[in-house]
C-alpha atoms as a PDB file:
ATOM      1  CA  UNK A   1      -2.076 -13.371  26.477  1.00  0.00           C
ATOM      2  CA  UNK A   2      -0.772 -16.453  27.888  1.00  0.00           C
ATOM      3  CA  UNK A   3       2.681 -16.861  26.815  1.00  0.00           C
ATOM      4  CA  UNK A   4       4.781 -20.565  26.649  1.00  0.00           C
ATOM      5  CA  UNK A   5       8.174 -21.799  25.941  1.00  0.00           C
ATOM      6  CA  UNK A   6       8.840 -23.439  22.535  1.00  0.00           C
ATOM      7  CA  UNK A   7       9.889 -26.592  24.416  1.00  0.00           C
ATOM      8  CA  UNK A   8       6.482 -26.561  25.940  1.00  0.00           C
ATOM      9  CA  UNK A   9       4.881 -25.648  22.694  1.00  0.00           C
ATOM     10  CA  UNK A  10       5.743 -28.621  20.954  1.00  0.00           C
ATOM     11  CA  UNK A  11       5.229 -31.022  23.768  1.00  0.00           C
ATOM     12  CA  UNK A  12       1.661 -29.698  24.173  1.00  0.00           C
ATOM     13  CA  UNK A  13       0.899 -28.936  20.577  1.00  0.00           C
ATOM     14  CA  UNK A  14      -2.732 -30.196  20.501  1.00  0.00           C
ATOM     15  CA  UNK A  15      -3.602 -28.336  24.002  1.00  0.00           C
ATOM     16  CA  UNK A  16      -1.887 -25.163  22.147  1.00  0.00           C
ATOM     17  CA  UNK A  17      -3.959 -25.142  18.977  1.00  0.00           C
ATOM     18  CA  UNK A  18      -7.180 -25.205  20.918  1.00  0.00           C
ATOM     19  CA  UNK A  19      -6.167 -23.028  23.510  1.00  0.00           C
ATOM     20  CA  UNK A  20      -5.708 -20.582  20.244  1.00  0.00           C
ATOM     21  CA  UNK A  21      -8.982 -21.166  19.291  1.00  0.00           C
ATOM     22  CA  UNK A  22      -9.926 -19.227  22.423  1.00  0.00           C
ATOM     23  CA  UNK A  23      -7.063 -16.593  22.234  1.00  0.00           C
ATOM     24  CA  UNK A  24      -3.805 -15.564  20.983  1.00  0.00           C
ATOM     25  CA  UNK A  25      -0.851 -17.968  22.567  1.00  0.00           C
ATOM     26  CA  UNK A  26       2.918 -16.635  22.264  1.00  0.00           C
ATOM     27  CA  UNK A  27       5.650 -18.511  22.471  1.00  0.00           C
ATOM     28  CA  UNK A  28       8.595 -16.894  23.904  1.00  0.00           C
ATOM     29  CA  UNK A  29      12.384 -18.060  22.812  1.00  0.00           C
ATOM     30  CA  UNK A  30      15.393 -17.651  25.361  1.00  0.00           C
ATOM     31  CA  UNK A  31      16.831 -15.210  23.241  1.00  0.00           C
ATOM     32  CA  UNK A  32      13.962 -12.514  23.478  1.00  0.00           C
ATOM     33  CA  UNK A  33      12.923 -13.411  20.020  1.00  0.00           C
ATOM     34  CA  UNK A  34       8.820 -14.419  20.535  1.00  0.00           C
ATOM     35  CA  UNK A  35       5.788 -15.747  17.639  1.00  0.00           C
ATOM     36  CA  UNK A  36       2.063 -15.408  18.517  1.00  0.00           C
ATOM     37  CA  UNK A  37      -0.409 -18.844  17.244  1.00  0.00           C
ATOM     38  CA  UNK A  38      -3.720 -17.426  16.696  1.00  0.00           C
ATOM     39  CA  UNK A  39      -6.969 -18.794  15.194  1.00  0.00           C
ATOM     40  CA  UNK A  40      -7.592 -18.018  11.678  1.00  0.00           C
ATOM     41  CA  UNK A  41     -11.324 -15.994  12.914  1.00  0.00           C
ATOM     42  CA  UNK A  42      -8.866 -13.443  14.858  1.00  0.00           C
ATOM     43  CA  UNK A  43      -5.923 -13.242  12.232  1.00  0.00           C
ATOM     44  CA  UNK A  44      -9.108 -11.847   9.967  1.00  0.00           C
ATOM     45  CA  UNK A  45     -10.165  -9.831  12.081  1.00  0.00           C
ATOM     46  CA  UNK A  46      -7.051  -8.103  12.986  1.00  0.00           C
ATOM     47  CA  UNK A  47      -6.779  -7.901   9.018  1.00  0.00           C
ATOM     48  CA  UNK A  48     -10.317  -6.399   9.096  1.00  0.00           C
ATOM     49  CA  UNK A  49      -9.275  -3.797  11.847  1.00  0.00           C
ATOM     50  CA  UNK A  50      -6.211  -2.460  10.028  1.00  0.00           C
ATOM     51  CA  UNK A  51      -7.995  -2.438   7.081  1.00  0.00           C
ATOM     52  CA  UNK A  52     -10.781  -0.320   8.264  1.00  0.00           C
ATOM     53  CA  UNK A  53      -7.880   1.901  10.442  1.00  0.00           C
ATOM     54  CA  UNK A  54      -6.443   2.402   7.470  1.00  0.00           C
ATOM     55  CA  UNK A  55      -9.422   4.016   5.621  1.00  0.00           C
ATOM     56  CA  UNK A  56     -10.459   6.247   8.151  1.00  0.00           C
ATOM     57  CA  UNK A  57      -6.726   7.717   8.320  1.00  0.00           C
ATOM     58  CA  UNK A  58      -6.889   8.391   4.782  1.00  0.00           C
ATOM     59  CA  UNK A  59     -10.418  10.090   4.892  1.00  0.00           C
ATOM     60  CA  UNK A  60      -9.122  12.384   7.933  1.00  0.00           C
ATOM     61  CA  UNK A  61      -6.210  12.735   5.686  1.00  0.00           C
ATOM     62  CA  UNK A  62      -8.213  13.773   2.860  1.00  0.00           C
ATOM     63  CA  UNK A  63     -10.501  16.267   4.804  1.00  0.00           C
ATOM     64  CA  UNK A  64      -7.811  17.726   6.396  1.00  0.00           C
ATOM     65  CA  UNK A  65      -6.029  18.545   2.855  1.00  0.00           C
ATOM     66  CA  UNK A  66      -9.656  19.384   1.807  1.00  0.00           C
ATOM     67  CA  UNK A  67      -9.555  17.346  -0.701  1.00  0.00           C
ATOM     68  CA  UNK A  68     -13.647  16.189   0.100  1.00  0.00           C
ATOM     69  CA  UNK A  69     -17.113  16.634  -2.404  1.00  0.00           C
ATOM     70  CA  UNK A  70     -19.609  18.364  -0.326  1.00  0.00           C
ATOM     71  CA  UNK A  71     -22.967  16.877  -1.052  1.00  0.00           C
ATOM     72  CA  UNK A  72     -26.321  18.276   0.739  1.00  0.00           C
ATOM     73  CA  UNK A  73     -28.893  15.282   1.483  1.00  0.00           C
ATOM     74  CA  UNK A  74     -31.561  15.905  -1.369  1.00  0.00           C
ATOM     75  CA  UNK A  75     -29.454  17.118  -3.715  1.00  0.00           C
ATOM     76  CA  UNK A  76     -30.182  14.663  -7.474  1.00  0.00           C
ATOM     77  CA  UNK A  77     -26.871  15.845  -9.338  1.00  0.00           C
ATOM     78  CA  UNK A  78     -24.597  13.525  -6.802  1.00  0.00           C
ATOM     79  CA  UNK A  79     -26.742  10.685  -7.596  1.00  0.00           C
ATOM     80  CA  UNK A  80     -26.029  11.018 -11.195  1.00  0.00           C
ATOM     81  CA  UNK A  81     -22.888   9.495 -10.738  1.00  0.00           C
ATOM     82  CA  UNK A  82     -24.492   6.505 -10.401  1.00  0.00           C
ATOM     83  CA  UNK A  83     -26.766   6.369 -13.615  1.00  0.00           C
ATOM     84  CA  UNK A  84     -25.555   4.637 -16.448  1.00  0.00           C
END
């Protein structure tokens, strides 16, 4: 990740923004203290990720408690469910 000063940052604001485009861009502070610019596309994406992350932690969770509906492939009562 290419990382910038927020000195730089503002001077080069247009170069920044499309560099972002392309990937992430952080801008570092003297004090330690740092922001990341990102295109909207990734920012979703990342968003996307944890989402997704975040269900599959919960369904390990769940199995693991056994707290899971065994179905066997042909069976018609789990698709009843669905009826109205």
């Amino acid at each position: 990740m290419k990382s910038t000063s927020p000195r730089s940052f503002r001077a080069n604001l247009k170069d920044y923004m499309n560099m972002a485009e392309i990937k992430p861009i952080r801008i570092q502070k003297r004090e330690g203290n740092a922001c990341v610019l990102m295109s909207e596309e990734y920012y979703e994406g990342l968003l996307r990720e944890i989402t997704s992350l975040q269900k599959s932690l919960l369904s390990a969770n769940q199995a693991v408690k056994g707290e899971v509906t065994e179905y066997k492939l042909n069976d018609k009562d789990r698709l009843k469910r669905f009826s109205k």
